[in-house]
PDB file of N, CA and C in Angstrom:
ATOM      1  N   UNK A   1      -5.128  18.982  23.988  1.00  0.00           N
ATOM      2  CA  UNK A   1      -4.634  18.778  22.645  1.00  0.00           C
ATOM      3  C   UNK A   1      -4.676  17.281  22.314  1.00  0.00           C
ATOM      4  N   UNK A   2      -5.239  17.010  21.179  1.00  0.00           N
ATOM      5  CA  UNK A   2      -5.233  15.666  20.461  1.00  0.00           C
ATOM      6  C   UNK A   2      -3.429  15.058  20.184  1.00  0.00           C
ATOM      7  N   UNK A   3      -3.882  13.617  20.990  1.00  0.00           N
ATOM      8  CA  UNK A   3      -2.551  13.046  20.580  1.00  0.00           C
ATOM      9  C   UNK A   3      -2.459  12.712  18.727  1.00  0.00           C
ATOM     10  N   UNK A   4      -1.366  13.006  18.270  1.00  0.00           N
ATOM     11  CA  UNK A   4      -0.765  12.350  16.813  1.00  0.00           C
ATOM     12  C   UNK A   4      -1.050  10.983  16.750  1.00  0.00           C
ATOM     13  N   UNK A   5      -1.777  10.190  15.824  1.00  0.00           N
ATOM     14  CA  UNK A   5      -2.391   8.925  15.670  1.00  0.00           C
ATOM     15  C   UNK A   5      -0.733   8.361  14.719  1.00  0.00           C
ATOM     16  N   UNK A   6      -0.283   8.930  14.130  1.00  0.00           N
ATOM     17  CA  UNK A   6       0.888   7.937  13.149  1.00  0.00           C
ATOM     18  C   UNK A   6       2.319   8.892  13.248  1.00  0.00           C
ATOM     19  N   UNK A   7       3.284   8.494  13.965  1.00  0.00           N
ATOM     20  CA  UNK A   7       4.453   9.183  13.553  1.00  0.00           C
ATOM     21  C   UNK A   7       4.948   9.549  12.135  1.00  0.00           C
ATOM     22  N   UNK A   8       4.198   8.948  11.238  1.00  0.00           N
ATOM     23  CA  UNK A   8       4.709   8.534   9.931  1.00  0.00           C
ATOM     24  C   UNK A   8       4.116   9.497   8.737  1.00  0.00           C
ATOM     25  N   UNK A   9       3.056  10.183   9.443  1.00  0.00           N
ATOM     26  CA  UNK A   9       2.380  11.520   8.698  1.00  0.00           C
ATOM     27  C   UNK A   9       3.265  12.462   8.818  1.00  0.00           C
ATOM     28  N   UNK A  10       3.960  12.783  10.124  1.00  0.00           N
ATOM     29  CA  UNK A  10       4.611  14.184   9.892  1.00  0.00           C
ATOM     30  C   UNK A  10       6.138  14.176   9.121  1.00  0.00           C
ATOM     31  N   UNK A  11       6.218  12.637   9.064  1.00  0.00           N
ATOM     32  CA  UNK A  11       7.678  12.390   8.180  1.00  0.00           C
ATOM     33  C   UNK A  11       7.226  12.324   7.211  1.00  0.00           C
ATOM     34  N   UNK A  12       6.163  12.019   6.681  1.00  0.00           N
ATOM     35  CA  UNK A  12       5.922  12.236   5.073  1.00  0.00           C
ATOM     36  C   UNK A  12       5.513  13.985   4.809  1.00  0.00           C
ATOM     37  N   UNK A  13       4.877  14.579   5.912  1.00  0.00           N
ATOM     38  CA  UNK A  13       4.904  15.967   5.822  1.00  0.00           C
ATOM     39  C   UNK A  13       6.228  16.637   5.299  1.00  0.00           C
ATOM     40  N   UNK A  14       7.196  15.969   6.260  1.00  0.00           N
ATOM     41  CA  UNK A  14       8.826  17.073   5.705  1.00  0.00           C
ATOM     42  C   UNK A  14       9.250  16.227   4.203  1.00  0.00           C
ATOM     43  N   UNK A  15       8.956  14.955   4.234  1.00  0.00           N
ATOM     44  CA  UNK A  15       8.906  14.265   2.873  1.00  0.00           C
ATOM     45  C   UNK A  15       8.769  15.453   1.527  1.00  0.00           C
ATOM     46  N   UNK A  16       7.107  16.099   1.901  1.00  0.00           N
ATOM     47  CA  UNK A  16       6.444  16.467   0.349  1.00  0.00           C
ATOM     48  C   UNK A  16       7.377  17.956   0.663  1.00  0.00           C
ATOM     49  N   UNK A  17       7.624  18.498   1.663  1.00  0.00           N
ATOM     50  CA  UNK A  17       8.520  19.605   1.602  1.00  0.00           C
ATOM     51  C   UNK A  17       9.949  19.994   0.942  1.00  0.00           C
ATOM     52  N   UNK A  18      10.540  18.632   1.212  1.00  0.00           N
ATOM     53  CA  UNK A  18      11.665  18.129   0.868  1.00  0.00           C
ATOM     54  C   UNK A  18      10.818  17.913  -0.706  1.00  0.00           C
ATOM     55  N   UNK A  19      10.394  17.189  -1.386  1.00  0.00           N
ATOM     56  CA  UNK A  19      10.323  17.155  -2.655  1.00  0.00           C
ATOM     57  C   UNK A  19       9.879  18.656  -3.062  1.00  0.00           C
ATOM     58  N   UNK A  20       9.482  20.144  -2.523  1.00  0.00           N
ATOM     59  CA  UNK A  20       9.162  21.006  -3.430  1.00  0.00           C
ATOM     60  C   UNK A  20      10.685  21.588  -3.613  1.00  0.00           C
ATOM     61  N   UNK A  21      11.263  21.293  -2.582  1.00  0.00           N
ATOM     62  CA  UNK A  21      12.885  22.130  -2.588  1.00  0.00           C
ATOM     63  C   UNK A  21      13.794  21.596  -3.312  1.00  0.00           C
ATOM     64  N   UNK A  22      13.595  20.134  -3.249  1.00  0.00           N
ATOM     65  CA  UNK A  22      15.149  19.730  -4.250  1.00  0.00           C
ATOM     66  C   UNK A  22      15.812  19.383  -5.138  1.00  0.00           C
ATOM     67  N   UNK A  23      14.430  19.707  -6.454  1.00  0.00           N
ATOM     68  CA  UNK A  23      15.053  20.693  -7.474  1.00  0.00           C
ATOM     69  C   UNK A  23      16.412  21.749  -7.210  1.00  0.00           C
ATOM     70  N   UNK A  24      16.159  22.546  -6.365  1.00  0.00           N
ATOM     71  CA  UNK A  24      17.301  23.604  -6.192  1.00  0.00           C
ATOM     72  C   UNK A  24      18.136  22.919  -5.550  1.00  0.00           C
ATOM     73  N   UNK A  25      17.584  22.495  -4.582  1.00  0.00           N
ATOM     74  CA  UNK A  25      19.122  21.376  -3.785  1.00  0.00           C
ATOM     75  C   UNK A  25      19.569  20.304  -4.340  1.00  0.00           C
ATOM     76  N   UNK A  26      19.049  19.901  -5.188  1.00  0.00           N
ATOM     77  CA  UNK A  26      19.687  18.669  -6.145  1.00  0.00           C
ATOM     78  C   UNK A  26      20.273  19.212  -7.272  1.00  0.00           C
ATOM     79  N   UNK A  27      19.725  20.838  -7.807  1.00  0.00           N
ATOM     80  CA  UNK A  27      20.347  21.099  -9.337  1.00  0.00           C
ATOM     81  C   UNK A  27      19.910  20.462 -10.256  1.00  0.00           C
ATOM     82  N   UNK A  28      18.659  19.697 -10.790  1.00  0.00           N
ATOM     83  CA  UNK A  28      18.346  19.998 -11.721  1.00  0.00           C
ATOM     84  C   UNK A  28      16.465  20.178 -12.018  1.00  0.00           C
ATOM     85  N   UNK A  29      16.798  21.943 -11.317  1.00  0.00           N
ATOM     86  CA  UNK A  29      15.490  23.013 -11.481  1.00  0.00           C
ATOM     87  C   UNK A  29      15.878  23.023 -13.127  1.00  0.00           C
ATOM     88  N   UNK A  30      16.762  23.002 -14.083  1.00  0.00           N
ATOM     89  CA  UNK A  30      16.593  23.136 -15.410  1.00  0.00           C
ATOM     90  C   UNK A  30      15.633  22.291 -16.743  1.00  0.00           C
ATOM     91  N   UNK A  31      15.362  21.245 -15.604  1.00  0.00           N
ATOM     92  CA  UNK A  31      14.511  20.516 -16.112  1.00  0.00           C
ATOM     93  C   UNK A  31      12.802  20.180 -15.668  1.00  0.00           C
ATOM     94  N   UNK A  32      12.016  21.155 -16.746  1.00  0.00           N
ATOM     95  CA  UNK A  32      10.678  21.436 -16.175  1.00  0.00           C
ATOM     96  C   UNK A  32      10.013  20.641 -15.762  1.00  0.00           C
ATOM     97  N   UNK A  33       9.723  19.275 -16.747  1.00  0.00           N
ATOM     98  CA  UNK A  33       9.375  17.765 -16.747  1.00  0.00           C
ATOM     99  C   UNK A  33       9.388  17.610 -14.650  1.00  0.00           C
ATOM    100  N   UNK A  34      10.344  17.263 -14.867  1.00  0.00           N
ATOM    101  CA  UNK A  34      10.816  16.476 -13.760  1.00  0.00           C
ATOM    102  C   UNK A  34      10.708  17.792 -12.322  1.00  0.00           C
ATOM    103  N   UNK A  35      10.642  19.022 -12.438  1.00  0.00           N
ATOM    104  CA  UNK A  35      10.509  19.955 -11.170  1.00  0.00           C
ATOM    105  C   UNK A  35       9.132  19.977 -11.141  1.00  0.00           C
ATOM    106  N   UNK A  36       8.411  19.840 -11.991  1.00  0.00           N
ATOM    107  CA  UNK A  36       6.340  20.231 -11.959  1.00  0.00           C
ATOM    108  C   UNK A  36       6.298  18.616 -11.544  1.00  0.00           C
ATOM    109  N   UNK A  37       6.845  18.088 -11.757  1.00  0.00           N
ATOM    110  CA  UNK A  37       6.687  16.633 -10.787  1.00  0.00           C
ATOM    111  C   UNK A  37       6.774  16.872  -9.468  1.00  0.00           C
ATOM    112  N   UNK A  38       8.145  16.798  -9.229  1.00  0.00           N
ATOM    113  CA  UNK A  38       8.294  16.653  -7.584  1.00  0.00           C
ATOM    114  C   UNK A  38       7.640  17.804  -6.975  1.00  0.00           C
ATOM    115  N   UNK A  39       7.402  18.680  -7.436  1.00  0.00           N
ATOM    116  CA  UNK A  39       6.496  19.827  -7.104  1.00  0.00           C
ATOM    117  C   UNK A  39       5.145  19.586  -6.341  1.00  0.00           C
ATOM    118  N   UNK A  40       4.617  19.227  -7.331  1.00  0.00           N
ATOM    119  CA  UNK A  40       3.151  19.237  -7.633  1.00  0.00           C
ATOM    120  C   UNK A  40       3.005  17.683  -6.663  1.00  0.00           C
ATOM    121  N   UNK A  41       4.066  16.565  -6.531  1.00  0.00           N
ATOM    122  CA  UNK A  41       3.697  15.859  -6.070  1.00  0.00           C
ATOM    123  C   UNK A  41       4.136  16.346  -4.196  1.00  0.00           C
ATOM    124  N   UNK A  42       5.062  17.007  -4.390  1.00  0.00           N
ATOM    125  CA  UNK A  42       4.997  17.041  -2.604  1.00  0.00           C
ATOM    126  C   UNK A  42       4.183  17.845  -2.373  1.00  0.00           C
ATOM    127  N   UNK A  43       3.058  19.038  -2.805  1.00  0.00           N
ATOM    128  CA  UNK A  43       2.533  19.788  -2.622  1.00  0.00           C
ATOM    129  C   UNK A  43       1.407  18.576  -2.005  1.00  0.00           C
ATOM    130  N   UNK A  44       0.554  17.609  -2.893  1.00  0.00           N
ATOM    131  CA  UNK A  44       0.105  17.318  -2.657  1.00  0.00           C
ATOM    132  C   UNK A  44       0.104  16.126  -1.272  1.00  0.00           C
ATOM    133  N   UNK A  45       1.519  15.676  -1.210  1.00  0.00           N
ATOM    134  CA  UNK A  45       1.754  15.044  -0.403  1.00  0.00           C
ATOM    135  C   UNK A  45       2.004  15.719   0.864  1.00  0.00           C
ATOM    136  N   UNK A  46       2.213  16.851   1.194  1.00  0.00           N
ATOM    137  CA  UNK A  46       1.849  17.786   2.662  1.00  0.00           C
ATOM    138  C   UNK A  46       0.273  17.949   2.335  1.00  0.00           C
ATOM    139  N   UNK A  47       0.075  17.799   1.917  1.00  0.00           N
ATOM    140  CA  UNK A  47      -1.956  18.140   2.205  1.00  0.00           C
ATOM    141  C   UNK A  47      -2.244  16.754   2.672  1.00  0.00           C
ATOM    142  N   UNK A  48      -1.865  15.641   1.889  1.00  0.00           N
ATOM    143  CA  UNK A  48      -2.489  14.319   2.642  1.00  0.00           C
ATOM    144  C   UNK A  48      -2.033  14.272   3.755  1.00  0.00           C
ATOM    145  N   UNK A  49      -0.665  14.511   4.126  1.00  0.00           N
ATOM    146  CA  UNK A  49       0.147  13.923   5.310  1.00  0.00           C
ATOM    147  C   UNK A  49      -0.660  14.695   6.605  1.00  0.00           C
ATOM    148  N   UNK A  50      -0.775  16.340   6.104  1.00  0.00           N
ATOM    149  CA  UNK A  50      -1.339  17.184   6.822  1.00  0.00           C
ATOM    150  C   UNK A  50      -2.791  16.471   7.033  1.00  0.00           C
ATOM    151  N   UNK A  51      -3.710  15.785   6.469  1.00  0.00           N
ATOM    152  CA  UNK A  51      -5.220  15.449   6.403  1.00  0.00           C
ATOM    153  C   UNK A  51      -4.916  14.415   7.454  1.00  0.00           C
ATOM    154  N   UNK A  52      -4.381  13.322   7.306  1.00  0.00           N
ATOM    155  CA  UNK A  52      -4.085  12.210   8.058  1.00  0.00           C
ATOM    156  C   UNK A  52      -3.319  12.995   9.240  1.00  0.00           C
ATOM    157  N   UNK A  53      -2.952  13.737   9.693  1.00  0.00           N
ATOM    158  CA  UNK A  53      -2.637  14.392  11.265  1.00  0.00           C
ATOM    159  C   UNK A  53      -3.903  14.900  11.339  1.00  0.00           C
ATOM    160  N   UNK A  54      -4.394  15.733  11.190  1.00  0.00           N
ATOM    161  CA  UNK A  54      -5.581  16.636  11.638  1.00  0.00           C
ATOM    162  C   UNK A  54      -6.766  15.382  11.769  1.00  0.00           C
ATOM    163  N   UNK A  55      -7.063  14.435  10.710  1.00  0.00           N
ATOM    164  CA  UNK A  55      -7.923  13.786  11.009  1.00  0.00           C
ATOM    165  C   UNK A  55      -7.829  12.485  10.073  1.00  0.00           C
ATOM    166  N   UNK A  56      -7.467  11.459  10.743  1.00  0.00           N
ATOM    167  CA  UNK A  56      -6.996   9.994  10.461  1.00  0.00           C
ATOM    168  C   UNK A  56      -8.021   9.431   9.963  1.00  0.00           C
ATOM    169  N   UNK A  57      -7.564   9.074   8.509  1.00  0.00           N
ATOM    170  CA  UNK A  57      -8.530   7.843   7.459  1.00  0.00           C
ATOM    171  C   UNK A  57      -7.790   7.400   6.863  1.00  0.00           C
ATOM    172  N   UNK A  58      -7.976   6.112   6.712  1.00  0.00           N
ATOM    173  CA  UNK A  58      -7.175   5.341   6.196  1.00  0.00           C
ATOM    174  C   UNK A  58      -7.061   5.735   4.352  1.00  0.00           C
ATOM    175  N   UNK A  59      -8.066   6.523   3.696  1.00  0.00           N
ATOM    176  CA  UNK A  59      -7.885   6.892   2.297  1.00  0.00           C
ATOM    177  C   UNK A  59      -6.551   7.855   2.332  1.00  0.00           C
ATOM    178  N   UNK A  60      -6.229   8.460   3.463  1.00  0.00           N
ATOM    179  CA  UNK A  60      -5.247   9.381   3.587  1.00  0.00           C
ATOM    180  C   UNK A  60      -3.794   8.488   3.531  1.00  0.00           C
ATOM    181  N   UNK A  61      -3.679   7.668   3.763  1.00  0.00           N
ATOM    182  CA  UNK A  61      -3.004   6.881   4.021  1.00  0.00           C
ATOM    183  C   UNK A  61      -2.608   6.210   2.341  1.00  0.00           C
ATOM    184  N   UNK A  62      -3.852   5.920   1.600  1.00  0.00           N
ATOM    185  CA  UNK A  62      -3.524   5.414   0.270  1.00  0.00           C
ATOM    186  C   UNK A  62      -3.244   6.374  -0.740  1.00  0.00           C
ATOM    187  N   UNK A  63      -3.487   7.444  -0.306  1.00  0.00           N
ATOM    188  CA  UNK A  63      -2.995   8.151  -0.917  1.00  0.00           C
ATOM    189  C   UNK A  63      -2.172   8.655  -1.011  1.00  0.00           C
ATOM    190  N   UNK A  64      -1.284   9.063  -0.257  1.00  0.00           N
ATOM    191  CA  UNK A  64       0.400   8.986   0.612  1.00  0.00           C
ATOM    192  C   UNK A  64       1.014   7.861  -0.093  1.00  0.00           C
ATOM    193  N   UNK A  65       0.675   6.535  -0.211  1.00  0.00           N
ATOM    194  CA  UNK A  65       0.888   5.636  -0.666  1.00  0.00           C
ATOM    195  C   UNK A  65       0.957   5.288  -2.424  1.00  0.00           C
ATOM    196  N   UNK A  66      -0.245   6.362  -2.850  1.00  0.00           N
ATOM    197  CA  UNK A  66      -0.249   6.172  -4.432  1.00  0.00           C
ATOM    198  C   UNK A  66       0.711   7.111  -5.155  1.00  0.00           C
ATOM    199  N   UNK A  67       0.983   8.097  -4.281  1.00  0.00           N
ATOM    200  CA  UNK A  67       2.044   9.442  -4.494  1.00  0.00           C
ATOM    201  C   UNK A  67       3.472   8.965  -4.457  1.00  0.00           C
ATOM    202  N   UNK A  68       3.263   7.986  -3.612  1.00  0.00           N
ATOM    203  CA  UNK A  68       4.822   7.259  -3.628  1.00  0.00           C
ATOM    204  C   UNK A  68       5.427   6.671  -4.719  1.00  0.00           C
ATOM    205  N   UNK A  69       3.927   5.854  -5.315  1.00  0.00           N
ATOM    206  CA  UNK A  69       4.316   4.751  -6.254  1.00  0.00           C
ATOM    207  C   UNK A  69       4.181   5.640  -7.360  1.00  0.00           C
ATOM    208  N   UNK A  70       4.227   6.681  -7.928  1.00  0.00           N
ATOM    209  CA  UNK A  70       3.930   7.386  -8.952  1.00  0.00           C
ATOM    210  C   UNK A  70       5.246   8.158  -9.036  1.00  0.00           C
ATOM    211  N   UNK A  71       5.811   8.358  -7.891  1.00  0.00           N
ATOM    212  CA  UNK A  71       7.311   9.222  -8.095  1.00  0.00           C
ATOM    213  C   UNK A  71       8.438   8.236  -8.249  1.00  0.00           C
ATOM    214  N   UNK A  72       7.824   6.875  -8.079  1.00  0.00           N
ATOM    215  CA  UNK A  72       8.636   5.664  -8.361  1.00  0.00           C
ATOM    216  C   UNK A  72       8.694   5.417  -9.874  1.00  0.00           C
ATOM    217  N   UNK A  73       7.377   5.443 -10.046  1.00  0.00           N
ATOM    218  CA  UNK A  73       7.700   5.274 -11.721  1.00  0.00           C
ATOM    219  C   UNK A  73       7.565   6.694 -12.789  1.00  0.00           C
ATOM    220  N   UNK A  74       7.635   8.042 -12.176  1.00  0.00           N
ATOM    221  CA  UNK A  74       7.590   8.948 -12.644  1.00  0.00           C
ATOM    222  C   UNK A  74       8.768   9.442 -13.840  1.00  0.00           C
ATOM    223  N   UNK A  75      10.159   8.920 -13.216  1.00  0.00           N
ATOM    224  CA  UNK A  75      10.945   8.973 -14.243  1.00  0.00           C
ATOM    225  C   UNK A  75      11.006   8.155 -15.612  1.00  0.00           C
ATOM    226  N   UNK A  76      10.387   7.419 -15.618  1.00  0.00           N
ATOM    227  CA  UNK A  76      10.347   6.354 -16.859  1.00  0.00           C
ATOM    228  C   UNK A  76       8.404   6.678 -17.109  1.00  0.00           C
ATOM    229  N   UNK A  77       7.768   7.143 -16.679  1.00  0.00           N
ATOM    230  CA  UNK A  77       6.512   7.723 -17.465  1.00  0.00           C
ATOM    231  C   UNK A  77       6.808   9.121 -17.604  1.00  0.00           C
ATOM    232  N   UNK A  78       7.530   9.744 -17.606  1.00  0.00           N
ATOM    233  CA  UNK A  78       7.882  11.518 -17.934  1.00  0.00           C
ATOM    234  C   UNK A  78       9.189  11.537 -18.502  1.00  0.00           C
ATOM    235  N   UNK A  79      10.007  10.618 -18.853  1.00  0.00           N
ATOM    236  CA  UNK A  79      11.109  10.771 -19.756  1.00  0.00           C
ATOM    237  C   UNK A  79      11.747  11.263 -18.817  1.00  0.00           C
ATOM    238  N   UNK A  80      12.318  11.259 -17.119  1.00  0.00           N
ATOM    239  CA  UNK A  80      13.730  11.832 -17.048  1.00  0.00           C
ATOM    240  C   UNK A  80      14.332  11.074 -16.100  1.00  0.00           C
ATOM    241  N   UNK A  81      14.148  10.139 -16.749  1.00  0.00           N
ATOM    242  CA  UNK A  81      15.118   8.766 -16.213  1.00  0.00           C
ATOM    243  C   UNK A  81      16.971   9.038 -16.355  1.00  0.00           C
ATOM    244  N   UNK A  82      16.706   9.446 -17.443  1.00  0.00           N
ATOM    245  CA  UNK A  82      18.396   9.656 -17.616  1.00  0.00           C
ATOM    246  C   UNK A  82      19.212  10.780 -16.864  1.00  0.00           C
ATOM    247  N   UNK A  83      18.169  11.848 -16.053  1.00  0.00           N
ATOM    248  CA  UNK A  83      18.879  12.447 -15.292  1.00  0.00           C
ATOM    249  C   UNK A  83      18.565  11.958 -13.399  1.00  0.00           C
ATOM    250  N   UNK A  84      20.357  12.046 -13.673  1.00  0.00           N
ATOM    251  CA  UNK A  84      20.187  10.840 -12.147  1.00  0.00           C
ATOM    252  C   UNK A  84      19.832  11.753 -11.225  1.00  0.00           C
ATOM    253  N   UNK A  85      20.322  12.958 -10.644  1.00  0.00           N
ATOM    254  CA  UNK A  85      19.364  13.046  -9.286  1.00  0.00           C
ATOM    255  C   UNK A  85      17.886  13.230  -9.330  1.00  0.00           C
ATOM    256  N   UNK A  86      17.311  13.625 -10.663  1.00  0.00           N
ATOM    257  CA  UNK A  86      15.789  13.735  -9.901  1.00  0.00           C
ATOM    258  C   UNK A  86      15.677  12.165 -10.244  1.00  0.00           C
ATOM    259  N   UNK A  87      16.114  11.405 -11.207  1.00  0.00           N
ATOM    260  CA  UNK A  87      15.625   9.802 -11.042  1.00  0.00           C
ATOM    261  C   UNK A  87      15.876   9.107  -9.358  1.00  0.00           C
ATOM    262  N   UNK A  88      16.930   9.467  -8.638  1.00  0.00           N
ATOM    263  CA  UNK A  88      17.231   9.228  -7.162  1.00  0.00           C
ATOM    264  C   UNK A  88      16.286   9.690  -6.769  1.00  0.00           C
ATOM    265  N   UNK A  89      16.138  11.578  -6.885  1.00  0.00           N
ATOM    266  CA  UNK A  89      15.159  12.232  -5.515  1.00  0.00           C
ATOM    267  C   UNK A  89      13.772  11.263  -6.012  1.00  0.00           C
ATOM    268  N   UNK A  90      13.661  10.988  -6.553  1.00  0.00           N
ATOM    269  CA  UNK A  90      12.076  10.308  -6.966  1.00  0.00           C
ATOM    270  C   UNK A  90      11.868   9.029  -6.510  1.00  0.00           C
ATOM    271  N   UNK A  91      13.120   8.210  -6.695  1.00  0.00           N
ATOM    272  CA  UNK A  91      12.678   6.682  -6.329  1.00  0.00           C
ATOM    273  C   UNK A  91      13.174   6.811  -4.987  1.00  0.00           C
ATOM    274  N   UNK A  92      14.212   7.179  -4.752  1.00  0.00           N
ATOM    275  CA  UNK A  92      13.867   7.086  -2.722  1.00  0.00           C
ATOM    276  C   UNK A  92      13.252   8.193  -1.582  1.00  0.00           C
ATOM    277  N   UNK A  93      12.708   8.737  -2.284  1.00  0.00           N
ATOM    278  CA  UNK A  93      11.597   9.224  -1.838  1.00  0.00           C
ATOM    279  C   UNK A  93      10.022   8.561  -1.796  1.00  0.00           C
ATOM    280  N   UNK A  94       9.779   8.496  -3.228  1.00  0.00           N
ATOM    281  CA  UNK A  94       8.272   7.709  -3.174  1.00  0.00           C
ATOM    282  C   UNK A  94       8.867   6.114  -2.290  1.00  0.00           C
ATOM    283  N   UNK A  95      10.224   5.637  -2.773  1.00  0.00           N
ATOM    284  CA  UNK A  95       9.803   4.217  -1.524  1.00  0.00           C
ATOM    285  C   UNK A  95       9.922   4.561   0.114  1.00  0.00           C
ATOM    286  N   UNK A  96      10.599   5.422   0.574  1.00  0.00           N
ATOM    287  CA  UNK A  96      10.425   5.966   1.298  1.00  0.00           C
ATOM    288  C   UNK A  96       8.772   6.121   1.567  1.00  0.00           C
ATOM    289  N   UNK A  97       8.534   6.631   0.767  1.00  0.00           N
ATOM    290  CA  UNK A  97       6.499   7.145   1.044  1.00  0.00           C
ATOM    291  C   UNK A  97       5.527   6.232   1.555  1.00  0.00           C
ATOM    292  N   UNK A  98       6.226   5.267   0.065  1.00  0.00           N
ATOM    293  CA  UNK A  98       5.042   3.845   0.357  1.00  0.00           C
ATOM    294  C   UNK A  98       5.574   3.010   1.315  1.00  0.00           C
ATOM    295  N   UNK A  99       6.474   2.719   2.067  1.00  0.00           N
ATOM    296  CA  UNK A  99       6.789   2.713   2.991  1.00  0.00           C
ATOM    297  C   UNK A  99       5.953   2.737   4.289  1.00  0.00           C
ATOM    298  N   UNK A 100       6.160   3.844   4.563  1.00  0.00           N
ATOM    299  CA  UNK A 100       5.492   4.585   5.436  1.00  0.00           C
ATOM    300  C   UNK A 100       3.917   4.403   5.139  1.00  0.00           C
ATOM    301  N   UNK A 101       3.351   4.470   4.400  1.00  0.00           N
ATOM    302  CA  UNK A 101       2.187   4.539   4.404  1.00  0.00           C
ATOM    303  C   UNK A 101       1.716   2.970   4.270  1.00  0.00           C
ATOM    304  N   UNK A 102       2.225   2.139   3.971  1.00  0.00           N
ATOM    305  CA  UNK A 102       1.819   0.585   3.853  1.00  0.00           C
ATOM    306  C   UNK A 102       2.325   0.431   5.355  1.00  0.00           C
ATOM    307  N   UNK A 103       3.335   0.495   6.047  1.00  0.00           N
ATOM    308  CA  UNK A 103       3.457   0.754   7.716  1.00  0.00           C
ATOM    309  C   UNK A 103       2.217   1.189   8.364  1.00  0.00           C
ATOM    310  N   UNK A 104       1.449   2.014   7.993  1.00  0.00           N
ATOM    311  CA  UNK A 104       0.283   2.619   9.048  1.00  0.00           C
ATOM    312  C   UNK A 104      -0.521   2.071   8.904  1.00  0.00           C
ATOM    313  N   UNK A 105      -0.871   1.394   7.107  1.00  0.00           N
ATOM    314  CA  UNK A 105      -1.980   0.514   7.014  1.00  0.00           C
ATOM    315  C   UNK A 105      -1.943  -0.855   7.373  1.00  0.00           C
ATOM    316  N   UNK A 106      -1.016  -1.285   7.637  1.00  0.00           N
ATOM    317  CA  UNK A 106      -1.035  -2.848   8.161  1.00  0.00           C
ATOM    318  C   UNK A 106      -0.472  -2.904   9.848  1.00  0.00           C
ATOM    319  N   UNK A 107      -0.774  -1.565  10.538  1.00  0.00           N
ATOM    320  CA  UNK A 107      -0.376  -1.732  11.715  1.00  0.00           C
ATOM    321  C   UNK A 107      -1.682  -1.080  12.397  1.00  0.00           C
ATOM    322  N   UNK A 108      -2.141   0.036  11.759  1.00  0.00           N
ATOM    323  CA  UNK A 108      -2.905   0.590  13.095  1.00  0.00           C
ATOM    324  C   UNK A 108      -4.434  -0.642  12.907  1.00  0.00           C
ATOM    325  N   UNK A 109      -4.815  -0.768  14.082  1.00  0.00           N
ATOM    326  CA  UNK A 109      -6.133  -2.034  14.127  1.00  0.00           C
ATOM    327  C   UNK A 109      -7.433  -1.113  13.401  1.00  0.00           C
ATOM    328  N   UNK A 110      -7.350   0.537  13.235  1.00  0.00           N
ATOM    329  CA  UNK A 110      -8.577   0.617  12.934  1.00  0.00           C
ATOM    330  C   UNK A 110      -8.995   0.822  11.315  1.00  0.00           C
ATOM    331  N   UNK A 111      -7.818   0.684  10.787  1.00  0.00           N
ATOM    332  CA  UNK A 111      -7.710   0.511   9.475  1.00  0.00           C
ATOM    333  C   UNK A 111      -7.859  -0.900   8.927  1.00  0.00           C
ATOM    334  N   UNK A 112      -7.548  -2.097   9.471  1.00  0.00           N
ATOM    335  CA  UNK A 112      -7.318  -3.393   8.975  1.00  0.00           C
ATOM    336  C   UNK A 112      -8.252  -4.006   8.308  1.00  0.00           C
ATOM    337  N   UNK A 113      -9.528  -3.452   7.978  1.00  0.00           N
ATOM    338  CA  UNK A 113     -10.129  -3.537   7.052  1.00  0.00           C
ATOM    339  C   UNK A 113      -9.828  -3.676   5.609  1.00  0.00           C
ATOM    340  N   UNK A 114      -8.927  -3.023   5.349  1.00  0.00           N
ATOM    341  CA  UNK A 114      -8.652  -2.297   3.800  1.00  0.00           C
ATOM    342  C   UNK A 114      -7.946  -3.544   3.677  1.00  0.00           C
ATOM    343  N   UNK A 115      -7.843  -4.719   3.996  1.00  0.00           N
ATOM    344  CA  UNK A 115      -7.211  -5.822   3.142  1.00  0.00           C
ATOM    345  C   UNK A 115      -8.278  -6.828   3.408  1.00  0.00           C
ATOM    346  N   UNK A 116      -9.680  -6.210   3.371  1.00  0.00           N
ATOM    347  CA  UNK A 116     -10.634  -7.521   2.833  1.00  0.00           C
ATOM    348  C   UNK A 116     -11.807  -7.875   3.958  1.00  0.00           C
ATOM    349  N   UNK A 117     -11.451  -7.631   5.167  1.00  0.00           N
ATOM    350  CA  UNK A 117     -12.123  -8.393   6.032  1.00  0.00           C
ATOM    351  C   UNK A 117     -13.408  -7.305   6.875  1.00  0.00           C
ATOM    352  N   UNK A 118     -13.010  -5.889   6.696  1.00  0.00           N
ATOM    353  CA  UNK A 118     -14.219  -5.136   6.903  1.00  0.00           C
ATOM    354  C   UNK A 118     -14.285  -3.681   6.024  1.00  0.00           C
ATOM    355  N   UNK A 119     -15.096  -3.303   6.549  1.00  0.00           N
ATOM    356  CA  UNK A 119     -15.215  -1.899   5.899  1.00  0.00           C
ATOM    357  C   UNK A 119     -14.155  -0.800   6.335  1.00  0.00           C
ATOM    358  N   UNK A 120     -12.977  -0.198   5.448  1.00  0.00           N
ATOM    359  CA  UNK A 120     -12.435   0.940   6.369  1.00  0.00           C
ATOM    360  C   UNK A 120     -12.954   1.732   6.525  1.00  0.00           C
ATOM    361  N   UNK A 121     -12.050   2.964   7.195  1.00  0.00           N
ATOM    362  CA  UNK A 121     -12.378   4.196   6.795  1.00  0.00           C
ATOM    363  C   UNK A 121     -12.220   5.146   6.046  1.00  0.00           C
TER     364      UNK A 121
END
C-alpha cells in the first residue's frame, strides 16, 4: 500500500464533509444562498482532497486552496453575511483550507516550483 504524501488532504477531506452537513448542524439549512454554497463547495472539496491522496499534484493543492478563498469571501459575494453561522462556518473553514493547502505548497520539495523557479506539477 502507497504511503499518504500530505496529512493535510485527509483533513481537508473531513473539511468538505463537514461543510455538506452544517447547514443542519449549524441551523441555517433555511437559507438556500448560503447551503448550495457550502454544499457544492465541500462536495467539491472531497474530490480535490480525495485527488491529491490518490494521486499528488500540486494543481490539487490550488485548488483546495482556491475553494478556501472563495468560502472566505462567499458571504459578502452571495449576500449572507448577515447571517452569522454560515458567515463563521465559511470563513473558518475556507482559512482553515487555505491554510492547509498553502502548508503543502511551500513545504513539500516537489512542488516548489509553483513560486517561480521551475515547472510544477
Amino acid at each position: 500500500m502507497k504511503q499518504m504524501k500530505h496529512w493535510q488532504d485527509p483533513v481537508n477531506a473531513l473539511l468538505g464533509i463537514w461543510l455538506v452537513l452544517s447547514p443542519w448542524v449549524l441551523d441555517f439549512q433555511g437559507n438556500l444562498t448560503a447551503v448550495t454554497n457550502v454544499v457544492i463547495v465541500g462536495l467539491l472539496l472531497v474530490a480535490a482532497a480525495l485527488g491529491a491522496i490518490f494521486l499528488p499534484r500540486a494543481w490539487e493543492e490550488w485548488t483546495e486552496g482556491a475553494l478556501g478563498l472563495w468560502l472566505v469571501v462567499s458571504p459578502w459575494a452571495l449576500g449572507f453575511r448577515t447571517l452569522e453561522s454560515a458567515r463563521v462556518d465559511a470563513l473558518a473553514t475556507g482559512a482553515v483550507v487555505m491554510v492547509l493547502a498553502l502548508w503543502v505548497l511551500m513545504t513539500d520539495k516537489d512542488y516548489a516550483g509553483w513560486m517561480g523557479g521551475g515547472a510544477a506539477q
